[in-house]
Protein backbone atom coordinates (compact mmCIF):
# COMPACT_ATOMS: atom_id res chain seq x y z
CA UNK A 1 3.10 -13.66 16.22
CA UNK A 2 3.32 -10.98 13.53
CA UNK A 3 6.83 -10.68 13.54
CA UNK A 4 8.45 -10.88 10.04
CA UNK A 5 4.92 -12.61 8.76
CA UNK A 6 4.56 -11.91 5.24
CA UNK A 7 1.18 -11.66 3.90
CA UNK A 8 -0.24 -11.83 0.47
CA UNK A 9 -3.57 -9.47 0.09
CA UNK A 10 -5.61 -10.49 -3.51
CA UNK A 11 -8.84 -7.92 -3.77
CA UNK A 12 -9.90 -6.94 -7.24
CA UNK A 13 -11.10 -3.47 -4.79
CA UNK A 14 -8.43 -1.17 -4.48
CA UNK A 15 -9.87 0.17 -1.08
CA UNK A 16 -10.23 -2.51 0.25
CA UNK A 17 -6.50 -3.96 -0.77
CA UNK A 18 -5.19 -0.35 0.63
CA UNK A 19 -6.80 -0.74 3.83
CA UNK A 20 -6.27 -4.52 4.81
CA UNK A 21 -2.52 -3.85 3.61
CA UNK A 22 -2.25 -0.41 6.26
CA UNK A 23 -3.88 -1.89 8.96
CA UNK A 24 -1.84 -5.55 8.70
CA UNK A 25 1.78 -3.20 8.19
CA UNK A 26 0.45 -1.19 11.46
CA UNK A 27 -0.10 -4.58 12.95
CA UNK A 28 3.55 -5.68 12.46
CA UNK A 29 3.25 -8.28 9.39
CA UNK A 30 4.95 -7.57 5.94
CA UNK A 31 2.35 -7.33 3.33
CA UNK A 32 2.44 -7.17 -0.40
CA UNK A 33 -0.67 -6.76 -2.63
CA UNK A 34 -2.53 -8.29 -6.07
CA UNK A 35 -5.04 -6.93 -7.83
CA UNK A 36 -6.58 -10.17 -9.31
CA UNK A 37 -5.32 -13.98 -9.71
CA UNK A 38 -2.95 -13.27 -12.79
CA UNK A 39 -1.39 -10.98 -11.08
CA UNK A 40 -1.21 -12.97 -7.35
CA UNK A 41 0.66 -15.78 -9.50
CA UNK A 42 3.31 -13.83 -10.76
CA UNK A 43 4.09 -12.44 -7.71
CA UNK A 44 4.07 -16.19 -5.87
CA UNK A 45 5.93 -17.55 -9.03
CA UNK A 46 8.90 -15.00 -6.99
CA UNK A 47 8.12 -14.76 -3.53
CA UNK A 48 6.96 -16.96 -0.55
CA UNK A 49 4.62 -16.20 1.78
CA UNK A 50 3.73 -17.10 4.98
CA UNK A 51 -0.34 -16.73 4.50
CA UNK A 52 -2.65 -15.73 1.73
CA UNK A 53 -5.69 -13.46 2.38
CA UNK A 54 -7.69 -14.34 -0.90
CA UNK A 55 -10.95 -12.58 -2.17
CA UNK A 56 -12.99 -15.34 -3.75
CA UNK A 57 -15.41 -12.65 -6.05
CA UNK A 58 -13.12 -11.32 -8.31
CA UNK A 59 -13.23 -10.56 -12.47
CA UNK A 60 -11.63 -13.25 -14.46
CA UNK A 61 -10.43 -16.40 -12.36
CA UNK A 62 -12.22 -16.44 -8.79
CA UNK A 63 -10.78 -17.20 -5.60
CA UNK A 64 -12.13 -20.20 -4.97
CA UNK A 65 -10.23 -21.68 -8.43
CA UNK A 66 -7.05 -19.81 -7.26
CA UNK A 67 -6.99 -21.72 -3.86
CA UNK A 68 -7.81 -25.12 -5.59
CA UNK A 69 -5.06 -24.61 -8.05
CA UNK A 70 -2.36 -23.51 -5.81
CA UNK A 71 -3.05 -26.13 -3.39
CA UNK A 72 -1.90 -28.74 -5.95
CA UNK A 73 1.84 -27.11 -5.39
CA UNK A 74 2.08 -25.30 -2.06
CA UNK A 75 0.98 -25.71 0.96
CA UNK A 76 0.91 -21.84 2.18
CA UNK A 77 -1.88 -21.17 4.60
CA UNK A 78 -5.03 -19.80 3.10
CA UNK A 79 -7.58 -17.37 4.29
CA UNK A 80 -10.84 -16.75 1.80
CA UNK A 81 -12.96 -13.72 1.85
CA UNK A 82 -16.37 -13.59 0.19
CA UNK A 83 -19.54 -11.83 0.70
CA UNK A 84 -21.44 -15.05 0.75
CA UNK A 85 -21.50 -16.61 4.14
CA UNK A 86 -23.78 -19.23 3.93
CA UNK A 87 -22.59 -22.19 5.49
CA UNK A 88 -22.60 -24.23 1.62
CA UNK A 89 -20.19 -21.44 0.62
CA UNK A 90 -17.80 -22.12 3.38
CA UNK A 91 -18.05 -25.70 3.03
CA UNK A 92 -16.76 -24.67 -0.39
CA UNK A 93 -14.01 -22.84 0.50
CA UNK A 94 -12.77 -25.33 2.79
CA UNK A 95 -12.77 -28.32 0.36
CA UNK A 96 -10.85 -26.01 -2.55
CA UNK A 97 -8.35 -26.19 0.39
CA UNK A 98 -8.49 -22.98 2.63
CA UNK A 99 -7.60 -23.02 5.82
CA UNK A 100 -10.43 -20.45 7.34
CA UNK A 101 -13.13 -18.50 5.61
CA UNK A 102 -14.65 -15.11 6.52
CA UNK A 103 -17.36 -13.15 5.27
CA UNK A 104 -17.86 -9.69 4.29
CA UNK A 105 -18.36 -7.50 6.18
CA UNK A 106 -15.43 -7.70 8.86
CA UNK A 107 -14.03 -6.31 11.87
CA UNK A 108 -10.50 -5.88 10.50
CA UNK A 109 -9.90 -6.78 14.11
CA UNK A 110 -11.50 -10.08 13.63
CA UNK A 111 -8.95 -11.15 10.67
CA UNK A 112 -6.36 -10.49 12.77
CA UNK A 113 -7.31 -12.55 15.06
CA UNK A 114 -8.28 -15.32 12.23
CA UNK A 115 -4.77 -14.54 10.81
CA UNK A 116 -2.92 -14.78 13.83
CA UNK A 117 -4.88 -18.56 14.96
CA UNK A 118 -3.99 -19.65 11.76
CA UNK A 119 -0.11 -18.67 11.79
CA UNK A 120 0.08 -20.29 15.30
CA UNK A 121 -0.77 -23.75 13.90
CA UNK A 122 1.82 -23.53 11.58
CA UNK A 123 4.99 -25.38 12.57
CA UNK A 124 7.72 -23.08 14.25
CA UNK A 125 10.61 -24.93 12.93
CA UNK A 126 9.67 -25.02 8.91
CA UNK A 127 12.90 -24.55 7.58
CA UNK A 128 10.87 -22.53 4.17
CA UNK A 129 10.08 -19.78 6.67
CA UNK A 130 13.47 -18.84 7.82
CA UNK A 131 14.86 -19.01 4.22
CA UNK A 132 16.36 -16.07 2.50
CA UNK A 133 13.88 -14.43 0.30
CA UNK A 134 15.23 -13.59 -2.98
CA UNK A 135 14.34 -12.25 -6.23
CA UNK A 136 16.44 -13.32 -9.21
CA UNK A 137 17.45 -10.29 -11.44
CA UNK A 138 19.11 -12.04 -14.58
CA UNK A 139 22.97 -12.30 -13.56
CA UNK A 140 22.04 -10.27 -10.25
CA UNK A 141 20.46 -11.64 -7.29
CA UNK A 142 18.44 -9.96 -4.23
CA UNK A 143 18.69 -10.98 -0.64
CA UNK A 144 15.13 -9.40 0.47
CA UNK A 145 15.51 -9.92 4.06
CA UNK A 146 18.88 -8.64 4.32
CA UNK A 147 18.61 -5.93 1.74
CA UNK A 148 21.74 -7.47 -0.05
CA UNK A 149 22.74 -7.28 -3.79
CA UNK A 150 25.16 -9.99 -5.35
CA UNK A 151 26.42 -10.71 -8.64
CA UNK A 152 27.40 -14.24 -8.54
CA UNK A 153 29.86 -14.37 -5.39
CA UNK A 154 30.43 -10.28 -5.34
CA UNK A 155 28.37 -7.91 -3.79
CA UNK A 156 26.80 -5.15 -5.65
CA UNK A 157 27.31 -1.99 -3.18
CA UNK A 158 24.35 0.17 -2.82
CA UNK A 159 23.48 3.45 -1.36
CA UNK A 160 21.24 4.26 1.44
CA UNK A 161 19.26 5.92 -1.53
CA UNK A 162 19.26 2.64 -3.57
CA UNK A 163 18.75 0.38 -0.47
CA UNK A 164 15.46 2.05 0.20
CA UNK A 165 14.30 2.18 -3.72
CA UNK A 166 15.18 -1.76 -3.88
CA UNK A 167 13.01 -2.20 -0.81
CA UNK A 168 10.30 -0.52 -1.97
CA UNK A 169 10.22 -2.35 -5.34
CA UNK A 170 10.90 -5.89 -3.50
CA UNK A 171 7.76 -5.57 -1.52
CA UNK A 172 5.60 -5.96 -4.63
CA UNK A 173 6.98 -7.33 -7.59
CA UNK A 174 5.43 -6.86 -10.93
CA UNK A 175 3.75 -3.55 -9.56
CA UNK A 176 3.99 -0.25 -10.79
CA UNK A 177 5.28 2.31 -7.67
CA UNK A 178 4.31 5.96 -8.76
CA UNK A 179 7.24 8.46 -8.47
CA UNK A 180 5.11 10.25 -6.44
CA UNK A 181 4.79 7.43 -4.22
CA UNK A 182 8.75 6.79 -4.02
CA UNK A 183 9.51 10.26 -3.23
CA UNK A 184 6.92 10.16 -0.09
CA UNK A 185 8.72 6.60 0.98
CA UNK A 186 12.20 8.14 0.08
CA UNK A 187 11.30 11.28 2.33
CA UNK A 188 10.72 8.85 5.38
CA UNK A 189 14.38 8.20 4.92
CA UNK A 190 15.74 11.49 4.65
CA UNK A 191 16.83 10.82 1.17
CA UNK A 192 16.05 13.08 -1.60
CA UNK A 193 12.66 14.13 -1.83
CA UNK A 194 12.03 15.58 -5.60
CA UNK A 195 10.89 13.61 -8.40
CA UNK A 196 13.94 14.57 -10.84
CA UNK A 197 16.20 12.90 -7.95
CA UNK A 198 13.98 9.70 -7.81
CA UNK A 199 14.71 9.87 -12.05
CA UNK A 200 18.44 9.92 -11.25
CA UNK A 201 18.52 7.24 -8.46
CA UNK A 202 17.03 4.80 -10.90
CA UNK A 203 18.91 5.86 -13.54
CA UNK A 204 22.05 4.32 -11.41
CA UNK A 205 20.77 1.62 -9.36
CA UNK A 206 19.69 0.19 -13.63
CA UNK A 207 23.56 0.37 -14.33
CA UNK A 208 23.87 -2.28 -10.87
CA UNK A 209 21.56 -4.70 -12.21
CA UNK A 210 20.90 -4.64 -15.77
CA UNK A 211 22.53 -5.65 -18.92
CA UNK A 212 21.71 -3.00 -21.01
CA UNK A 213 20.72 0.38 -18.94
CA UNK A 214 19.40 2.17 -21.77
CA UNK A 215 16.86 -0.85 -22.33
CA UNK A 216 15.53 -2.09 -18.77
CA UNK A 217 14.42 -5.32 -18.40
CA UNK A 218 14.70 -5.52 -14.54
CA UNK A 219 13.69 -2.33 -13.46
CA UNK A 220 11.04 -1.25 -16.21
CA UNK A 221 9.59 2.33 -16.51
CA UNK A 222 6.13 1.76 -17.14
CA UNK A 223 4.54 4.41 -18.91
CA UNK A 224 1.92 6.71 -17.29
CA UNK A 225 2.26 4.73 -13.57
CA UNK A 226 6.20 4.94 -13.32
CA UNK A 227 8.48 2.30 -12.10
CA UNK A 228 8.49 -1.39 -11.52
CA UNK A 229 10.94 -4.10 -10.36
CA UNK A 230 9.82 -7.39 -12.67
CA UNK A 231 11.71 -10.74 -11.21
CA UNK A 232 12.69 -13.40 -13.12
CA UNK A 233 9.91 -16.10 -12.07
CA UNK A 234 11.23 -19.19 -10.29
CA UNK A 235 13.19 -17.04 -8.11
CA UNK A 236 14.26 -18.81 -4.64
């Protein structure tokens, strides 16, 4: 049921985002991460998925306004998690549109088995499902699922080295990945493992997809967090 699933995780609690997004990737979905409902629409404004796990107390816009909101253009499963569980709450959450609601504290067990109900009432044959995933780079588009880059009808050859880095960045758009963090993911690989090689790699996968490589607008170092791949929105 898991297989090629990808998931959406919004928690304004780091922990909690790190730990729902290990144990779902141990449990054989894809799973990508936002930090509060600003960021969650940037990343859908790019990517589909194929089920939201939404926290509805968070800073700023809520949950619950999220779902409502988001049901006006998509149709994505929904699954809210609150630490109110009286029954007026979940009443709540079902008429902003979600599709299941569970309350805080959870067996992490328990949402997979929440997550996995709902993705089995969700038609086998939607076409939006088997779709390409890709993230539009200015003239350069991504193939996600195949781990292709084209420039209109040419492909845009990449290394084993810049294969993995455009992976890593793909899984969550419009997030900052630490060098730190890409050399451990490189290692996995058996590419180069030291932060002044991570430096380089980048260095050359920018002259692939941007304009101008001396002023990023694709592949942006941010300053004090390191890199991060930033789609044009609408991408298909």
């Amino acid at each position: 049921m898991a297989d090629d699933a990808h998931l959406l995780i919004v928690d304004d609690d780091e922990r909690i985002r790190g730990l729902l997004q290990k144990f779902l990737m141990r449990s054989g979905f894809l799973v990508s991460t936002a930090r509060d409902a600003a960021h969650a629409r940037r990343i859908l404004a790019g990517l589909e998925f194929d089920l939201i796990v939404l926290d509805v107390m968070m800073p700023g816009e809520d949950g619950m306004t999220l779902c409502r909101d988001l049901r006006k253009t998509i149709t994505t499963p929904i699954m809210l998690l609150t630490a109110k569980g009286e029954t007026g709450d979940r009443i709540s959450g079902l008429e902003a549109g979600a599709d299941d609601y569970l309350a805080k504290p959870f067996e992490p067990k328990e949402l997979l088995l929440r997550i996995n109900a709902i993705l089995r009432r969700v038609p086998a044959a939607e076409p939006t499902i088997v779709a390409p995933r890709v993230l539009n780079l200015g003239p350069v588009r991504y193939d996600i699922e195949r781990g292709e880059m084209w420039r209109d009808d040419t492909q845009v050859r990449l290394t084993a080295t810049e294969g993995q880095l455009m992976r890593i960045f793909s899984s969550q758009p419009a997030v900052p990945v630490s060098r730190a963090k890409l050399v451990e993911e490189l290692s996995r690989s058996g590419s180069q493992t030291q932060e002044r090689a991570v430096d380089v790699q980048i260095t050359r996968l920018r002259r692939k997809i941007e304009v101008d490589p001396k002023q990023p607008r694709y592949l942006q170092t941010v300053r004090g967090e390191g890199y991060m791949l930033a789609p044009d929105t609408g991408a298909a």
